[in-house]
Protein backbone atom coordinates (compact mmCIF):
# COMPACT_ATOMS: atom_id res chain seq x y z
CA UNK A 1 -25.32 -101.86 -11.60
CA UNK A 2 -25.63 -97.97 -11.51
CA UNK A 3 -23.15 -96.31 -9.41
CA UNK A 4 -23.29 -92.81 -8.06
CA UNK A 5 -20.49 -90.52 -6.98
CA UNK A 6 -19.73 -90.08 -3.66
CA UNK A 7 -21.51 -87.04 -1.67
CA UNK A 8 -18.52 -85.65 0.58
CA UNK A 9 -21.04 -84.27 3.21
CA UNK A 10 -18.58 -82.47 5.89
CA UNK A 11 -16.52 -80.99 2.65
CA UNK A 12 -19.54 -79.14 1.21
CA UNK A 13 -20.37 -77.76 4.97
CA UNK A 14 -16.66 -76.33 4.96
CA UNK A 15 -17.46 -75.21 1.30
CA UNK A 16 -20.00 -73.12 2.61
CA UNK A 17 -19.14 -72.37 6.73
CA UNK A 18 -15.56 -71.08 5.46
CA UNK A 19 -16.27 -68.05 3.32
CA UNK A 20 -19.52 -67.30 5.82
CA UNK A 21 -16.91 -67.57 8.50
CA UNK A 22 -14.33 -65.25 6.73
CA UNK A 23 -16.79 -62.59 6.07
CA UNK A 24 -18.10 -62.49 9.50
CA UNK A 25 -14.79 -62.33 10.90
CA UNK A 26 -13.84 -59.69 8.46
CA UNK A 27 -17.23 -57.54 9.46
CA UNK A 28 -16.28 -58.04 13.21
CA UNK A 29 -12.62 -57.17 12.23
CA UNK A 30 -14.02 -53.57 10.56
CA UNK A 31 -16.41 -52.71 13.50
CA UNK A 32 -13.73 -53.41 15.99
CA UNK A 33 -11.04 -51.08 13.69
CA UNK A 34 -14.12 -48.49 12.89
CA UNK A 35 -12.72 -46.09 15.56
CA UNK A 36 -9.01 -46.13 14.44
CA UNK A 37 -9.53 -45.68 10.70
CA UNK A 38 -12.13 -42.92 11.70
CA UNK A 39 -9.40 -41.20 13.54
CA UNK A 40 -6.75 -41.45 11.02
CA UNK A 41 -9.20 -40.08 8.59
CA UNK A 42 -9.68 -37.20 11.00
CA UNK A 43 -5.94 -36.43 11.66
CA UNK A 44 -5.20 -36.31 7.93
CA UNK A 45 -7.42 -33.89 7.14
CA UNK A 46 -6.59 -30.25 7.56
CA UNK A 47 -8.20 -28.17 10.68
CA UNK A 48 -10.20 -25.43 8.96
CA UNK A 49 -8.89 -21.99 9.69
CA UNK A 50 -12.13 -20.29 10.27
CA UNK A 51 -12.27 -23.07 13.18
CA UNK A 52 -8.45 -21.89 14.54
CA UNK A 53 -10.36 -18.37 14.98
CA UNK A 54 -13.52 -19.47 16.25
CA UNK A 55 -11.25 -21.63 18.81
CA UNK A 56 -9.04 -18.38 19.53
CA UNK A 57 -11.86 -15.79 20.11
CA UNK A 58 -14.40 -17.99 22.14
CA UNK A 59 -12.44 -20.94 23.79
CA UNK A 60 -9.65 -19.46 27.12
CA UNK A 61 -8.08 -23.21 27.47
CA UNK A 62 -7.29 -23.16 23.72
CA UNK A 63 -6.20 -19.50 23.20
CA UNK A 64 -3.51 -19.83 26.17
CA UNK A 65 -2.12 -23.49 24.85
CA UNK A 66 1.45 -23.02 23.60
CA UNK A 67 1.53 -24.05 19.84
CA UNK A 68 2.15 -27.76 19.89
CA UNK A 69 -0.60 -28.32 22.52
CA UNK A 70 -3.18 -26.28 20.01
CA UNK A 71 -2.47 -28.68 17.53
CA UNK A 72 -3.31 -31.55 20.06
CA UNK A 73 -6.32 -29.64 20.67
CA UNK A 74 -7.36 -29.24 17.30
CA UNK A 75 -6.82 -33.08 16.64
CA UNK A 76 -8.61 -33.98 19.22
CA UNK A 77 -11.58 -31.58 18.44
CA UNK A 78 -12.41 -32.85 15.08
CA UNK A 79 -12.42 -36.23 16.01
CA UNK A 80 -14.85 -35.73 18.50
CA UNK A 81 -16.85 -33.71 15.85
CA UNK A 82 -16.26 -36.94 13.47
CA UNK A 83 -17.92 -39.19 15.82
CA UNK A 84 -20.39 -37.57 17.65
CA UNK A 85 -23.65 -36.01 15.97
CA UNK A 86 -24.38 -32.83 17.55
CA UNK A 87 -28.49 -31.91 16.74
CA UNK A 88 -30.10 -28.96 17.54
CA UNK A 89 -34.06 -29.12 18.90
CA UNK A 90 -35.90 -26.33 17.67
CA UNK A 91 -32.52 -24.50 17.30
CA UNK A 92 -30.38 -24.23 14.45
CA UNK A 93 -26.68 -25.75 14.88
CA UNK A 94 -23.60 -23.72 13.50
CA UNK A 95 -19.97 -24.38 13.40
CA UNK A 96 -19.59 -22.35 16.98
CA UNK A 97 -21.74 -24.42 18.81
CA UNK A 98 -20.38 -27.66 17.29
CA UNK A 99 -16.90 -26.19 18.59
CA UNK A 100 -17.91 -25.17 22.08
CA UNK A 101 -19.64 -28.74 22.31
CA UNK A 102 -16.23 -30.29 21.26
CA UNK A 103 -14.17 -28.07 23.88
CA UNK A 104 -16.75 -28.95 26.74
CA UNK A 105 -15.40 -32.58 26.00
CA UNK A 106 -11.73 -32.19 25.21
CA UNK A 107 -11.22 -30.09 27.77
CA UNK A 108 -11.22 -32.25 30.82
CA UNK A 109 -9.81 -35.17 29.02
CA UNK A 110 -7.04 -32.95 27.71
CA UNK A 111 -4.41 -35.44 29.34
CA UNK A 112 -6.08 -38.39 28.08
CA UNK A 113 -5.40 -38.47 24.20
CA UNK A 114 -8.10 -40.66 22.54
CA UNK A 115 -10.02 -40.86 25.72
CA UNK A 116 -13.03 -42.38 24.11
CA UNK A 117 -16.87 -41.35 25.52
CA UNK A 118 -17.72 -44.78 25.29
CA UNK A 119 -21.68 -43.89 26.48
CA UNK A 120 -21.98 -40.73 24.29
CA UNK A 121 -23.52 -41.23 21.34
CA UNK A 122 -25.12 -38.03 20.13
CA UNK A 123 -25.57 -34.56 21.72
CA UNK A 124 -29.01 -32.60 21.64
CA UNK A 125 -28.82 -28.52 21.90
CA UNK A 126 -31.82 -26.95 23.26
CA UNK A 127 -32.38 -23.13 22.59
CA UNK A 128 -32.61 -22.79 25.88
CA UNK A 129 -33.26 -24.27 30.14
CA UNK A 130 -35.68 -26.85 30.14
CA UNK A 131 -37.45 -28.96 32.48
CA UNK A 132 -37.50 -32.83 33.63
CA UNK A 133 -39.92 -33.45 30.55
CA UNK A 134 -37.70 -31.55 28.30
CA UNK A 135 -40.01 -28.59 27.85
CA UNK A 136 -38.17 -25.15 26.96
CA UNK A 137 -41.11 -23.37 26.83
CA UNK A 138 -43.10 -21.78 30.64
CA UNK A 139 -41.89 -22.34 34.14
CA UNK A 140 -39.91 -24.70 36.12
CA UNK A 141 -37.42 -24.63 33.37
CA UNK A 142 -34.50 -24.70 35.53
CA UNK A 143 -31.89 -27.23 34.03
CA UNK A 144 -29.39 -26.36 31.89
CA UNK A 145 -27.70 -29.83 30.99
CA UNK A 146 -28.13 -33.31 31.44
CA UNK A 147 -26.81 -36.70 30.69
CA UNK A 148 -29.55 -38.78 29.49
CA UNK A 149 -31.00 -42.44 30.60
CA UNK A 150 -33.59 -44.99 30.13
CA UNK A 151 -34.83 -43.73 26.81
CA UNK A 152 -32.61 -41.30 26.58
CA UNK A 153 -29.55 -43.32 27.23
CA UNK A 154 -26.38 -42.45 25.12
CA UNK A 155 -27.19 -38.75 24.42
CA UNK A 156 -26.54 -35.74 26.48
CA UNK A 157 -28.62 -32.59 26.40
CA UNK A 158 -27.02 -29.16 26.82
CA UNK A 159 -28.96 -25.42 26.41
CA UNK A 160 -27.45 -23.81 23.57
CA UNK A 161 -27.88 -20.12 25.59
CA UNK A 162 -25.73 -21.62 29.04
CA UNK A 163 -23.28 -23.30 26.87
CA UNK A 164 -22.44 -19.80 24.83
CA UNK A 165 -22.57 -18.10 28.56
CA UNK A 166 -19.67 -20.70 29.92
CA UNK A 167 -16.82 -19.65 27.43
CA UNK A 168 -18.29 -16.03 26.91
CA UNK A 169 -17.46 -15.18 30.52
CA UNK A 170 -14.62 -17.82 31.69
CA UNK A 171 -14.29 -15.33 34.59
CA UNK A 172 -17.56 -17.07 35.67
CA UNK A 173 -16.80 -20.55 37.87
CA UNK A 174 -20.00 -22.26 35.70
CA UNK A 175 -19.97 -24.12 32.56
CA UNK A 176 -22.59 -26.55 32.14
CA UNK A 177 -20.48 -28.17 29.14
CA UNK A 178 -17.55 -29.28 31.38
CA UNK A 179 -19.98 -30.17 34.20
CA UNK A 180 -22.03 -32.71 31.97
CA UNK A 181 -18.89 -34.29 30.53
CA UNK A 182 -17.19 -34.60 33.55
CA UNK A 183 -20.50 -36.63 34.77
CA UNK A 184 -19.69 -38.78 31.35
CA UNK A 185 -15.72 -39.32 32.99
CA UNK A 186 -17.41 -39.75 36.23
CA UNK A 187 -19.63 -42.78 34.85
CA UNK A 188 -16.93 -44.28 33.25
CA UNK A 189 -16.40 -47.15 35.72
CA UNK A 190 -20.07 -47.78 35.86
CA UNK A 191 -21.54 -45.62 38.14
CA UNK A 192 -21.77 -41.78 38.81
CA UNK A 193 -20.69 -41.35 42.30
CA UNK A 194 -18.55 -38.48 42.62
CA UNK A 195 -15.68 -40.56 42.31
CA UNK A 196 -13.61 -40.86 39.09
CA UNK A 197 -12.08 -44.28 39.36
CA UNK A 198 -11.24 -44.61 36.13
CA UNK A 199 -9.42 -41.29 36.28
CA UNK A 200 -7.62 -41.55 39.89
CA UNK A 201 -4.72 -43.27 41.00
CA UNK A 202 -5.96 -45.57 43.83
CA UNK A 203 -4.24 -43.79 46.86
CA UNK A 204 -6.07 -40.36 46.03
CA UNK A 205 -9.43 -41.78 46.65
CA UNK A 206 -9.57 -41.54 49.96
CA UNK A 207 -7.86 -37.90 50.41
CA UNK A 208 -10.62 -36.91 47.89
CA UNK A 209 -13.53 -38.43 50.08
CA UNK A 210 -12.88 -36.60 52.92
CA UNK A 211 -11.74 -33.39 51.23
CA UNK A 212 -15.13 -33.75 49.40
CA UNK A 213 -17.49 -33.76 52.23
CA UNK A 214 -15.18 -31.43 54.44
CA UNK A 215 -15.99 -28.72 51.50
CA UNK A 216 -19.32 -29.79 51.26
CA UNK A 217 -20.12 -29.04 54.54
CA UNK A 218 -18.86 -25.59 53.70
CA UNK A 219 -20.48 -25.25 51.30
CA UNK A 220 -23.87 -24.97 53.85
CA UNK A 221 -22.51 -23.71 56.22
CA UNK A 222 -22.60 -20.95 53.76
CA UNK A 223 -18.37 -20.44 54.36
CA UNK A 224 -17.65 -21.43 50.67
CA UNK A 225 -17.78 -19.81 47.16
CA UNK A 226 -18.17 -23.08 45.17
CA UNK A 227 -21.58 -23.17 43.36
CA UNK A 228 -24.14 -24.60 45.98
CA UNK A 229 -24.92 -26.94 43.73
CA UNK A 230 -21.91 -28.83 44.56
CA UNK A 231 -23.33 -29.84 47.86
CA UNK A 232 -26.81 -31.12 46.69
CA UNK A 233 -25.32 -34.82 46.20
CA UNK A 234 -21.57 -36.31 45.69
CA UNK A 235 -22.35 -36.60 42.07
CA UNK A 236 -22.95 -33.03 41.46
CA UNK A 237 -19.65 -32.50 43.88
CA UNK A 238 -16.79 -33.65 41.30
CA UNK A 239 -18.82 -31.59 38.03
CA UNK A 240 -19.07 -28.51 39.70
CA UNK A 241 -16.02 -28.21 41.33
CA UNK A 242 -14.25 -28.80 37.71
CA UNK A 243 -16.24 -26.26 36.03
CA UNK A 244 -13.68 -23.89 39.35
CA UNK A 245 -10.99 -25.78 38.21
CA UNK A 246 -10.73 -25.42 34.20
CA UNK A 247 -12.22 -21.66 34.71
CA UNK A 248 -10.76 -19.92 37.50
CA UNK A 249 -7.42 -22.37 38.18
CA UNK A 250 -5.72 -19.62 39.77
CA UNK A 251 -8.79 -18.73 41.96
CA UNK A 252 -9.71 -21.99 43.23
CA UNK A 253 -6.23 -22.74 43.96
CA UNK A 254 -5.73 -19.77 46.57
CA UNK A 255 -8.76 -20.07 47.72
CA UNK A 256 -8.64 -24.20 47.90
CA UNK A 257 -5.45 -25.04 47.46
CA UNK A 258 -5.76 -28.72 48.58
CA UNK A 259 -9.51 -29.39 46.40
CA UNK A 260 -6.98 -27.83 43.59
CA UNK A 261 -3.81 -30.60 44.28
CA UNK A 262 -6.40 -33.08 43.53
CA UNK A 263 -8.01 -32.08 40.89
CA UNK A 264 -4.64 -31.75 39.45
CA UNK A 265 -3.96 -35.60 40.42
CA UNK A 266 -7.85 -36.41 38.83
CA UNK A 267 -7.05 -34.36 35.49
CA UNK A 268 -3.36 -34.71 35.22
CA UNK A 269 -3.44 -30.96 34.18
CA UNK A 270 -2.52 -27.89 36.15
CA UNK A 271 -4.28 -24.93 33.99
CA UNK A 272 -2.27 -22.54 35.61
CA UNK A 273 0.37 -23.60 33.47
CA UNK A 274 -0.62 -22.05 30.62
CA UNK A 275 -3.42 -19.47 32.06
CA UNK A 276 -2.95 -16.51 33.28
CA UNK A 277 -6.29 -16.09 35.63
């Protein structure tokens, strides 16, 4: 009688499920680390010093930073730059504009160290305004940022010409860089509403409710210098009265001292610190 040896069915499975398992769980265990080894790769390397100039000669937050915070700053810029892509439309993209992108986003989040813009995926310059179908080019051309959706979902569009004019005249209360990121905070906890839950300690929500629509209202009743824009929706609301806030601190907070105290609470930050107007 022939005999055969025995075919061990369920041990040839492991054989083969174990090292399929172990390399899926090692590829899950890399995509779910990607973001930490990126950033230790970023703080190791050294911050360019043609970048510490650019920084100091176009950016007010960072040039009035004491020394440690610049360093902060600095960190926090080139990761950004490490895991964004920042692509210019019919525009050529320099170090500068890469920079003021970077700033746009560090600077509200300044508080929040590895704050991650979870929805952000890439960042498209325009030369210029464009309109809702993303022409730069004849009339109607009146937006100057945006934060994409639908197809357009996970980038955010910014004109190259109103980003430069933000942090080339910071005695301006406008900077369409901090007003698009701050809709990315905003959106955070799933909707952009005006209100930063994600950001905001639960008992502020309420004060900032009412001290939204009560400057709102002023705002056409024509009794207010915060952008009109403010009071088109609550959305718009929180974005433009931050742009105030990181470029005129000392301003808005004479002239609003209570819309200041919570945008202190929102940011954790109190520019005035550290900046002199």
């Amino acid at each position: 009688m022939l005999s055969y040896p025995l075919y061990d069915h369920n041990h040839t499975l492991l054989a083969i499920y174990i090292p399929v398992a172990l390399l899926m769980a090692y590829l899950v265990f890399r995509r779910l680390t990607r973001r930490i080894r990126k950033r230790n790769k970023a703080l190791q390397e050294q911050f360019p010093e043609a970048w510490k100039t650019m920084l100091s000669e176009n950016v007010k937050f960072y040039r009035e930073l004491p020394a440690d915070k610049k360093v902060q700053f600095e960190k926090e810029v080139y990761f950004f730059l490490a895991e964004k892509r920042i692509k210019g439309i019919d525009t050529d993209v320099d170090d500068l504009d890469r920079l003021l992108v970077a700033s746009s986003a560090i600077i509200p989040i300044f508080a929040f160290p590895e704050w991650e813009y979870n929805h952000l995926d890439e960042v498209l310059l325009y030369p210029n305004s464009f309109n809702s179908n993303y022409e730069t080019a004849g009339e109607d051309r009146s937006i100057s940022g945006m934060v994409g959706n639908g197809i357009m979902n996970g980038k955010m569009i910014l004109s190259k010409k109103d980003l430069h004019f933000g942090f080339e005249h910071p005695q301006h209360k406008r900077n369409v860089g901090i007003h698009e990121f701050v809709h990315l905070l905003d959106e955070s906890d799933g909707s952009i509403d005006g209100i930063p839950d994600a950001l905001m300690e639960h008992k502020y929500a309420e004060p900032w409710f009412r001290v939204m629509h009560q400057e709102m209202q002023k705002i056409r009743n024509n009794q207010s210098d915060i952008n009109p824009y403010g009071a088109t929706t609550e959305e718009e609301f929180l974005p433009v009265a931050s742009e105030y806030f990181f470029q005129r601190p000392q301003l808005l907070k004479s002239k609003h001292p209570e819309l200041y105290k919570l945008l202190n609470k929102i940011f954790h930050q109190n520019p005035m610190g550290f900046m002199n107007k």
